[in-house]
N, C-alpha and C. Protein backbone atom coordinates (compact mmCIF):
# COMPACT_ATOMS: atom_id res chain seq x y z
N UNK A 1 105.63 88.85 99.38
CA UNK A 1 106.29 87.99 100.33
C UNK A 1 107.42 87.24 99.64
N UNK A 2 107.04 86.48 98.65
CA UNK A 2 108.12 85.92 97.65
C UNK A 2 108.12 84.67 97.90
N UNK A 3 108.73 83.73 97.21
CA UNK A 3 109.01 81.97 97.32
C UNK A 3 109.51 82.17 98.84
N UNK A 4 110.66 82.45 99.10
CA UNK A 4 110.82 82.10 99.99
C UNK A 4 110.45 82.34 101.45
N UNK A 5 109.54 83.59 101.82
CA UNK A 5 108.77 83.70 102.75
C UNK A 5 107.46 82.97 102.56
N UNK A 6 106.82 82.52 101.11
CA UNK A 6 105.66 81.49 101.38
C UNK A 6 105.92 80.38 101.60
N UNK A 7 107.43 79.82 101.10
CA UNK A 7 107.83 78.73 101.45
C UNK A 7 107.88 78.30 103.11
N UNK A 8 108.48 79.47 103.56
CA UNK A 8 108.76 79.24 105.15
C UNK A 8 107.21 79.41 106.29
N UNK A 9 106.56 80.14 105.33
CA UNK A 9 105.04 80.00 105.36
C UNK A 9 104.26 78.98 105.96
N UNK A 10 104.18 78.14 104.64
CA UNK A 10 103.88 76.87 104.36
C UNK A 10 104.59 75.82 105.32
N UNK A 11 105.73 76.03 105.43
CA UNK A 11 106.49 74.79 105.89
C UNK A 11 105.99 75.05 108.09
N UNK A 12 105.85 75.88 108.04
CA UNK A 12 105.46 76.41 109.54
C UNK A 12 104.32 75.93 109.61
N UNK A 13 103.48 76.54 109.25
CA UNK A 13 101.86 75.88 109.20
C UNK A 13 101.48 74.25 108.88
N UNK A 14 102.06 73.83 108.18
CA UNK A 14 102.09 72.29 108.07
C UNK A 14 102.72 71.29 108.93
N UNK A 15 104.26 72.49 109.26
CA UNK A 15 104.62 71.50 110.69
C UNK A 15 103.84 71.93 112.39
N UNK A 16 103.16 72.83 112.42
CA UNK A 16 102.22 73.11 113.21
C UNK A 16 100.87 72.56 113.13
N UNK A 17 100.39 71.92 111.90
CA UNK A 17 99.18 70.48 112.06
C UNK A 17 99.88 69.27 112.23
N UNK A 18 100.70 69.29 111.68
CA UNK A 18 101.36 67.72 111.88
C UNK A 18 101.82 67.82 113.35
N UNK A 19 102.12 68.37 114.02
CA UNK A 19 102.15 68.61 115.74
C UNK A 19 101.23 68.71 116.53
N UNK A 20 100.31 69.20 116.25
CA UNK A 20 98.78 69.14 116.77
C UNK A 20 98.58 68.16 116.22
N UNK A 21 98.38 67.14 115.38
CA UNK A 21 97.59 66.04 114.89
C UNK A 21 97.92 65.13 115.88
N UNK A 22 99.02 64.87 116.41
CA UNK A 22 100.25 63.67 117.32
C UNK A 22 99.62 64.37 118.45
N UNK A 23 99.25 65.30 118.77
CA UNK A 23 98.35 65.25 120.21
C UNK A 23 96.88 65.41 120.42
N UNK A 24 96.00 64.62 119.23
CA UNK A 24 94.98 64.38 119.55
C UNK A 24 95.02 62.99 120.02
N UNK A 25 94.00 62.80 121.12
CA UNK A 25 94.28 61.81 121.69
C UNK A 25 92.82 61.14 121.50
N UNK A 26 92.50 59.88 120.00
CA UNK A 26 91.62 59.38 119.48
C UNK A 26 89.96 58.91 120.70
N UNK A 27 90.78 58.34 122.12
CA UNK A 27 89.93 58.02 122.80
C UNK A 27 88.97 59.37 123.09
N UNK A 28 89.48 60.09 123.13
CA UNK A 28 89.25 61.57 123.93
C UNK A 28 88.12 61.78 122.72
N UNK A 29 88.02 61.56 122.23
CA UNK A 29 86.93 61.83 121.49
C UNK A 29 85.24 61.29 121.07
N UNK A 30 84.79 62.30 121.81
CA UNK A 30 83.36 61.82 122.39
C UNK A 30 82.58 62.80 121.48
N UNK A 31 80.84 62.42 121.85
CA UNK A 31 80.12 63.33 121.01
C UNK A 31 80.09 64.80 121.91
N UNK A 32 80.21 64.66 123.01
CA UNK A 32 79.85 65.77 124.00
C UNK A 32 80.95 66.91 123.46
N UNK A 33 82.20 65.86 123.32
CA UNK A 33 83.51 67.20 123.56
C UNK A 33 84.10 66.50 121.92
N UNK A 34 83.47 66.59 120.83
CA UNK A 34 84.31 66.30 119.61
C UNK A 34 84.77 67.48 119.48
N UNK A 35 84.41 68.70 119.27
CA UNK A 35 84.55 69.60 119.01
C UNK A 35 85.98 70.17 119.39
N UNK A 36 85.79 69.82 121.14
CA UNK A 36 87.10 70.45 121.89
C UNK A 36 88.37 69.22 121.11
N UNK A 37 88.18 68.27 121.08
CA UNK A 37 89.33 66.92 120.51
C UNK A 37 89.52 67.14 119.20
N UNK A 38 88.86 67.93 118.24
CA UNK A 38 89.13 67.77 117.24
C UNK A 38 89.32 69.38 116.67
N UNK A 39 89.52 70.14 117.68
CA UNK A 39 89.76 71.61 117.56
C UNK A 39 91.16 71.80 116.86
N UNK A 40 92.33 71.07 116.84
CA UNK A 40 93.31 71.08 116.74
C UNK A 40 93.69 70.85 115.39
N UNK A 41 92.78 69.79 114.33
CA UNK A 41 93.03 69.30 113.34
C UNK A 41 92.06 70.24 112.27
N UNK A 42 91.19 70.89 112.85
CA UNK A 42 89.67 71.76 112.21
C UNK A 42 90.68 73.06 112.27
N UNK A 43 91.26 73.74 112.88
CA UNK A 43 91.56 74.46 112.53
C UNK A 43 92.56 75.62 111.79
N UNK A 44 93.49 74.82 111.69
CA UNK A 44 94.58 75.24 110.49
C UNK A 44 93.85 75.06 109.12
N UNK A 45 92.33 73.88 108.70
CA UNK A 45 91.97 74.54 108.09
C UNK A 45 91.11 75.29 107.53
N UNK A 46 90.38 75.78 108.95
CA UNK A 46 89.99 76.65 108.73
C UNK A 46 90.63 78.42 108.68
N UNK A 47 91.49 78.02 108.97
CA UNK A 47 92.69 79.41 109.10
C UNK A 47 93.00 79.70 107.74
N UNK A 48 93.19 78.55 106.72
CA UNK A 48 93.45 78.35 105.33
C UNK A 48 92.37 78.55 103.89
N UNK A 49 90.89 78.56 104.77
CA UNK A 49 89.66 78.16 103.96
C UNK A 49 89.86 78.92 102.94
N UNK A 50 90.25 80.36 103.00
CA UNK A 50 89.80 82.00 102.10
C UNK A 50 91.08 81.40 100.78
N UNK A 51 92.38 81.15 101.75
CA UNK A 51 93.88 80.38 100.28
C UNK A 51 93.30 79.96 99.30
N UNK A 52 93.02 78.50 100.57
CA UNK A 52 92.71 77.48 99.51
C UNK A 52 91.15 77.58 98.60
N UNK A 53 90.22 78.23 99.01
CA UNK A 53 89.48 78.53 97.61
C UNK A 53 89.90 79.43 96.39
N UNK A 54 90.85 80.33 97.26
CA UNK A 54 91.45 80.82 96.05
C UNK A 54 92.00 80.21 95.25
N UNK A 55 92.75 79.23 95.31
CA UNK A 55 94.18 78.24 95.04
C UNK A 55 92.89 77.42 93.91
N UNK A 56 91.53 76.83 94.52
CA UNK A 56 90.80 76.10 93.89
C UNK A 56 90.18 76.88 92.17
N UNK A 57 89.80 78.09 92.99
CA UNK A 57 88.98 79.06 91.93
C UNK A 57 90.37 79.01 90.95
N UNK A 58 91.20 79.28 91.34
CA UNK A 58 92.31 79.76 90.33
C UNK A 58 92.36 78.90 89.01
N UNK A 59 92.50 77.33 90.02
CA UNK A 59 92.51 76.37 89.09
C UNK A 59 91.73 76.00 88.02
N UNK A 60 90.51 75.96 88.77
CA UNK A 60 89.20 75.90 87.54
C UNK A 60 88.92 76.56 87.03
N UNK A 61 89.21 78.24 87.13
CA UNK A 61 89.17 79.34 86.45
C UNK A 61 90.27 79.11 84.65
N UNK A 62 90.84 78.66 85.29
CA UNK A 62 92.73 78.61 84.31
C UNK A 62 92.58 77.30 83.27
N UNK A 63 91.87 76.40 84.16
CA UNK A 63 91.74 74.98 82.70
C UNK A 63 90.52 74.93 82.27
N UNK A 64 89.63 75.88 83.28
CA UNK A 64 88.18 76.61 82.31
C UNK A 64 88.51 77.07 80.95
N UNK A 65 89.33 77.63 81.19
CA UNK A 65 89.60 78.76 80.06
C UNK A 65 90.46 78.18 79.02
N UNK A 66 91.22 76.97 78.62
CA UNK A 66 91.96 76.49 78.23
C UNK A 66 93.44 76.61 78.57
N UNK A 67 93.74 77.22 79.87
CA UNK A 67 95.53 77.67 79.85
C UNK A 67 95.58 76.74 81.24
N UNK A 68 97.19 76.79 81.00
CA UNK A 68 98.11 76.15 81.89
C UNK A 68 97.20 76.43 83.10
N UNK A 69 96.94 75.74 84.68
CA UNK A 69 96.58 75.88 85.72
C UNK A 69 97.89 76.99 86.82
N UNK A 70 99.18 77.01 86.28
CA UNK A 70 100.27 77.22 86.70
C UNK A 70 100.50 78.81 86.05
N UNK A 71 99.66 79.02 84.98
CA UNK A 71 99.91 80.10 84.30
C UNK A 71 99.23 81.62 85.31
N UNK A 72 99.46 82.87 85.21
CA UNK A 72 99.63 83.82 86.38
C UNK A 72 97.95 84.78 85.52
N UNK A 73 97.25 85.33 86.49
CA UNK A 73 96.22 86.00 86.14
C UNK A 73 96.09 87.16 87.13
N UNK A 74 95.00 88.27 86.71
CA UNK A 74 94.93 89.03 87.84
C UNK A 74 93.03 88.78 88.43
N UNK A 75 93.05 87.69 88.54
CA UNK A 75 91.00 87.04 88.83
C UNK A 75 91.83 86.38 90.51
N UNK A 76 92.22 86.58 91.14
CA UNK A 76 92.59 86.38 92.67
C UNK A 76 91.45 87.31 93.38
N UNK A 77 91.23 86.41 94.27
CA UNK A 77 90.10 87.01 95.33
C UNK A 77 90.44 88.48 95.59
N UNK A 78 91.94 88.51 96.13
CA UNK A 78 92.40 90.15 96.53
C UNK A 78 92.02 91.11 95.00
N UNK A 79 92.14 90.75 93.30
CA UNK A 79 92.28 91.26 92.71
C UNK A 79 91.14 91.90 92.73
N UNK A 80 90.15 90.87 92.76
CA UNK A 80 88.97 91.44 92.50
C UNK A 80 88.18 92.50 93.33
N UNK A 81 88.70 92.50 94.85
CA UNK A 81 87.80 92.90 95.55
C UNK A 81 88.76 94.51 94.93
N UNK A 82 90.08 94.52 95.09
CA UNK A 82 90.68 95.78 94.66
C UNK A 82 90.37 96.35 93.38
N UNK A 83 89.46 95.81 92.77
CA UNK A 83 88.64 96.08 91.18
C UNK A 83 87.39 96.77 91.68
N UNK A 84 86.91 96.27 92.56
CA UNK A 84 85.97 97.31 93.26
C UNK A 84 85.98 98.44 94.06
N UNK A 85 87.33 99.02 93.63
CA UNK A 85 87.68 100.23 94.84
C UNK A 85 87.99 100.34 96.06
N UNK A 86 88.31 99.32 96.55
CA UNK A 86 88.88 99.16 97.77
C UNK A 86 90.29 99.45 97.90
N UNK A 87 90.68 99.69 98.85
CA UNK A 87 92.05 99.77 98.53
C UNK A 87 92.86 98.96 99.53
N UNK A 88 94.50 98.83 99.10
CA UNK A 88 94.82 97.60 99.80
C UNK A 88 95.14 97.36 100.85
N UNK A 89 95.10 98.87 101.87
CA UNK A 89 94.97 98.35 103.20
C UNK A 89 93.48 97.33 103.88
N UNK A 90 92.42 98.23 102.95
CA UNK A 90 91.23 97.75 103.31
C UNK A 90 90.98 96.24 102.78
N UNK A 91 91.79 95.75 101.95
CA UNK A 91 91.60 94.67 101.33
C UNK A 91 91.53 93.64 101.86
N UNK A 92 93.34 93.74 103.05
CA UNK A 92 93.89 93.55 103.73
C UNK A 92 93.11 92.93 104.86
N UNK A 93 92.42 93.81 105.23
CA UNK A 93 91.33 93.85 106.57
C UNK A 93 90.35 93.26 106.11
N UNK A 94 89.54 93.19 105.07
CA UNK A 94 88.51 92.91 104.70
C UNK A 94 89.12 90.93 104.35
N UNK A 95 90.34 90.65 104.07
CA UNK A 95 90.88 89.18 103.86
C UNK A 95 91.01 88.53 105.10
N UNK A 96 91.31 89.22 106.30
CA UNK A 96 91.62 89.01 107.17
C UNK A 96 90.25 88.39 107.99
N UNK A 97 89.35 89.71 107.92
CA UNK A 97 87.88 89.18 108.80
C UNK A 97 87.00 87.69 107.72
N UNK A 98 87.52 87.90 106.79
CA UNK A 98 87.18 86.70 105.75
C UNK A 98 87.63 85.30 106.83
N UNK A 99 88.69 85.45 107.01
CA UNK A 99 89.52 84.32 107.57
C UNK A 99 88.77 84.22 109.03
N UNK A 100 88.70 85.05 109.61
CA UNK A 100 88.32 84.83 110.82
C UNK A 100 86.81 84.42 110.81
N UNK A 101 86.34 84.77 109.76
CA UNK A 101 84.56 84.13 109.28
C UNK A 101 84.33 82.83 109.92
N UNK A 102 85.73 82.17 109.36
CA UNK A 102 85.73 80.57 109.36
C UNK A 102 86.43 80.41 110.72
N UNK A 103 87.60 80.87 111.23
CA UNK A 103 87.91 80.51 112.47
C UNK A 103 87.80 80.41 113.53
N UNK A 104 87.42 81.85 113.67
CA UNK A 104 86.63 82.07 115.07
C UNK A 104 85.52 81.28 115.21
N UNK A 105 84.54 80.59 114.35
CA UNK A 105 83.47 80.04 115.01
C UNK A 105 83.61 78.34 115.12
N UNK A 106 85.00 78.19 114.71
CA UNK A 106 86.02 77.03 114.52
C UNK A 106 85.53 76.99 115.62
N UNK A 107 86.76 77.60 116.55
CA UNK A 107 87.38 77.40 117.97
C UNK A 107 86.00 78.00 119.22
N UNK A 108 85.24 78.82 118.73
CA UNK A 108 84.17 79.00 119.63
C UNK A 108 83.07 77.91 119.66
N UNK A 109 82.65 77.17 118.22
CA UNK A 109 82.18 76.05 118.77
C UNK A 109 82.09 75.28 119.24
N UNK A 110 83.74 74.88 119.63
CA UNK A 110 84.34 73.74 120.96
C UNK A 110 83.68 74.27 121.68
N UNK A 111 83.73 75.41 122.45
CA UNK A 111 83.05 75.50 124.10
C UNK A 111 81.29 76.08 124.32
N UNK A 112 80.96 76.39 123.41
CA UNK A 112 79.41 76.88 123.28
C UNK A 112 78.82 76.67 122.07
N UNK A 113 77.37 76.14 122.01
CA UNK A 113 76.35 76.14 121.22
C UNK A 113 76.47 76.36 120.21
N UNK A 114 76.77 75.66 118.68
CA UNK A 114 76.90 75.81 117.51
C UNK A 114 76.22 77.50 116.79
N UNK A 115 74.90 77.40 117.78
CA UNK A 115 74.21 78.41 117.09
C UNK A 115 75.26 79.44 117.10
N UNK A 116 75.65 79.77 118.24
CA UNK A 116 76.18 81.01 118.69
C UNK A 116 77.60 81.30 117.74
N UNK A 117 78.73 80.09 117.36
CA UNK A 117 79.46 80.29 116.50
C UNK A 117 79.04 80.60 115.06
N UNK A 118 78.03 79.90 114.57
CA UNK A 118 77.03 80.80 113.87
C UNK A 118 76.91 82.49 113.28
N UNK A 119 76.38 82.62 114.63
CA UNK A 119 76.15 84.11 114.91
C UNK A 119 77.23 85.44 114.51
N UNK A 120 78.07 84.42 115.42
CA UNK A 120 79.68 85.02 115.50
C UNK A 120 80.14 85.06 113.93
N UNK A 121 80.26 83.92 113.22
CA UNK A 121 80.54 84.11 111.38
C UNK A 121 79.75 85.78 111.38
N UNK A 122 78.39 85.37 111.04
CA UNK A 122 77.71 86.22 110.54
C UNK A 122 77.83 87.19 110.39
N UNK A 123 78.19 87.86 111.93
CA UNK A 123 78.56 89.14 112.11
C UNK A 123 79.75 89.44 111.64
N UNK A 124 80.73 88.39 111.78
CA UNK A 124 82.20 88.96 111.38
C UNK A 124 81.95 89.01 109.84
N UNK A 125 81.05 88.49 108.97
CA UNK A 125 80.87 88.94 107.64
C UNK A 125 80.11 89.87 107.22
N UNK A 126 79.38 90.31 108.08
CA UNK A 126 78.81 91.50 108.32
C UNK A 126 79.45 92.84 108.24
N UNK A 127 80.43 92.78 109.24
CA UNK A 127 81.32 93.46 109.16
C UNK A 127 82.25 94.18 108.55
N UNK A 128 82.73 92.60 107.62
CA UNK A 128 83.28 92.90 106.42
C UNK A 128 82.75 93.73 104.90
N UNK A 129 81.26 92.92 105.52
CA UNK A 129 80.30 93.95 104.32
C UNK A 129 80.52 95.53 104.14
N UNK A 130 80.28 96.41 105.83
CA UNK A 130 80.52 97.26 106.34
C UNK A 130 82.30 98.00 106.09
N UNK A 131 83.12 97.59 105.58
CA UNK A 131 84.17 97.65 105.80
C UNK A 131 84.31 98.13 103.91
N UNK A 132 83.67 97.26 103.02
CA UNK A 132 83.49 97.25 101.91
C UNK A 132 82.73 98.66 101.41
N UNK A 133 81.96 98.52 102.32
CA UNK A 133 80.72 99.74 101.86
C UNK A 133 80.83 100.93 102.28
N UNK A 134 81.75 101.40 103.32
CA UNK A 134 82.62 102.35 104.07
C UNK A 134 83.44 103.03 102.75
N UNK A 135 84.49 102.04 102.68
CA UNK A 135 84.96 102.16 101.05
C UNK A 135 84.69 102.79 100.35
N UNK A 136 83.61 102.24 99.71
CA UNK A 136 83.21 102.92 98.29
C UNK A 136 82.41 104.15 98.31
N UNK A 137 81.95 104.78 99.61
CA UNK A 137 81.50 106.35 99.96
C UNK A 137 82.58 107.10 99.86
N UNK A 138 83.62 106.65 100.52
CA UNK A 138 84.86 107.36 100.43
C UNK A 138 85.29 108.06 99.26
N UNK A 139 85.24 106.36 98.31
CA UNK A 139 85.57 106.71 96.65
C UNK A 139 84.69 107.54 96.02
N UNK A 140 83.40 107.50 96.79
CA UNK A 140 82.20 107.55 95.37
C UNK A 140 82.39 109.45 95.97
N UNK A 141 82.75 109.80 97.40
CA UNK A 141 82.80 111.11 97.86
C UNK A 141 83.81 112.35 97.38
């Protein structure tokens, strides 16, 4: 993508919470409907969760080890899973349902039963399992 498509990235997504944040409306927020009032601010980051642990792991990985936090490695979530034979369309897909692990049960828990957003993760990591393990028959075939 490069600096300047993560830049424009970044700068989109941040001015898209800071716009949703200015229309939550504090009263509106009850125990019945927190979920639905606070859908807006929960979920950019949960859209972000899979980044930013990467961004975290990276860090503590890098001043674990004694080097710069800024310094470049190939231990990235994508690296690794592509260390296991996946390849990078599947990676792709397999990062993607990662993300949606966390989102979808974001925005489905506003309107139904925690359990059930729950459920919904599960399977979508399920899935991903499936997606992984598809994979490596391929390779191992």
């Amino acid at each position: 993508m490069g600096d300047s498509g993560a830049m424009f990235l970044g700068l989109l997504i941040s001015a898209s919470a800071i716009t949703l944040t200015g229309q939550v409306d504090a009263t509106a927020i009850t125990e019945e409907n927190g979920g639905t009032a606070l859908l807006p601010l929960l979920l950019p980051f949960t859209i972000l969760a899979i980044p930013l642990l990467d961004f975290v792991m990276a860090i503590v990985r890098r001043v674990k080890a004694g080097r710069s936090p800024f310094s470049a490695d190939r231990e990235h979530l994508h690296h690794r899973i592509m260390r296991m034979g996946v390849s990078q369309q599947r990676t792709t897909v397999i990062l993607y349902l990662w993300t949606a692990m966390f989102a979808l049960p974001t925005v489905i828990s506003a309107f139904v039963p925690l359990w059930i957003a729950i459920i919904s993760g599960v399977v979508i990591f399920l899935i991903s399992l499936l997606v992984i393990k598809t994979n490596k028959q391929k390779v191992g075939a």
